[in-house]
Protein backbone atom coordinates (compact mmCIF):
# COMPACT_ATOMS: atom_id res chain seq x y z
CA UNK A 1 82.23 115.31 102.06
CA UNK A 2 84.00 112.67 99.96
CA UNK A 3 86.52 112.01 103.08
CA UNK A 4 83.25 111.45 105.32
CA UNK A 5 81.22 108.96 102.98
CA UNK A 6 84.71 106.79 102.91
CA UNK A 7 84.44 106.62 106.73
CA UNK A 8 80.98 105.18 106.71
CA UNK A 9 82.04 102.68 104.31
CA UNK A 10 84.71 101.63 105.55
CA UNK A 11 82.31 101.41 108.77
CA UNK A 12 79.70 100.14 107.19
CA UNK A 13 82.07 97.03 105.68
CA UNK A 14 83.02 96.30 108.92
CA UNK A 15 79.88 96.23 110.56
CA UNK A 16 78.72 93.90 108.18
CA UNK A 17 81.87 91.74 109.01
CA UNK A 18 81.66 91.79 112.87
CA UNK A 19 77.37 91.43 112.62
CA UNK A 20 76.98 89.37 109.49
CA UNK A 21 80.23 88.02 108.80
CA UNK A 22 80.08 89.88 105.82
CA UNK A 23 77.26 88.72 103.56
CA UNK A 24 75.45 92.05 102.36
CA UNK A 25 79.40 92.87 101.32
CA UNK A 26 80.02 89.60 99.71
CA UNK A 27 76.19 89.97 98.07
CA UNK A 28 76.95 93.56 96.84
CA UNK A 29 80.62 92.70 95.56
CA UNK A 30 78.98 89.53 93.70
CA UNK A 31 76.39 91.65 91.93
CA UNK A 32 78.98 94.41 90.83
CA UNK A 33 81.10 91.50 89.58
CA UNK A 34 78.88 90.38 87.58
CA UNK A 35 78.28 93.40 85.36
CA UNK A 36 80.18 93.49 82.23
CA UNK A 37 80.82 96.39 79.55
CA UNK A 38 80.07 95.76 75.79
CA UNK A 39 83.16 96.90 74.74
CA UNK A 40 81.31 97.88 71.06
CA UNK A 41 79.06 100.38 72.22
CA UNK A 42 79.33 100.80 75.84
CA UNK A 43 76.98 99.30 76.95
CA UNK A 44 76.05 97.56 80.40
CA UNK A 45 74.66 93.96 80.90
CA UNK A 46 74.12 92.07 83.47
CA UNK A 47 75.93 88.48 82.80
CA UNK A 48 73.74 86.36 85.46
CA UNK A 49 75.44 82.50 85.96
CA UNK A 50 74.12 79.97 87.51
């Protein structure tokens, strides 16, 4: 199961590069960047710049 979903990613990333020259990647990986980890506590935020 796990080897299957990491085929359609890995599918799925390169759709988006061939279709969309990858903008829903570069969107997602922007959005996961920008989470950080309280390191007191654990806890998430979302650090939103500019």
């Amino acid at each position: 199961m796990l080897r299957f979903l990491l085929v359609l990613a890995v599918i799925a990333i390169g759709a988006d590069a061939l279709l969309n020259n990858g903008a829903y990647t570069q969107a997602a990986w922007r959005e996961l960047s920008s989470i950080r980890i309280d390191a007191e506590g654990g806890k998430l935020t979302v650090d939103r710049q500019g």
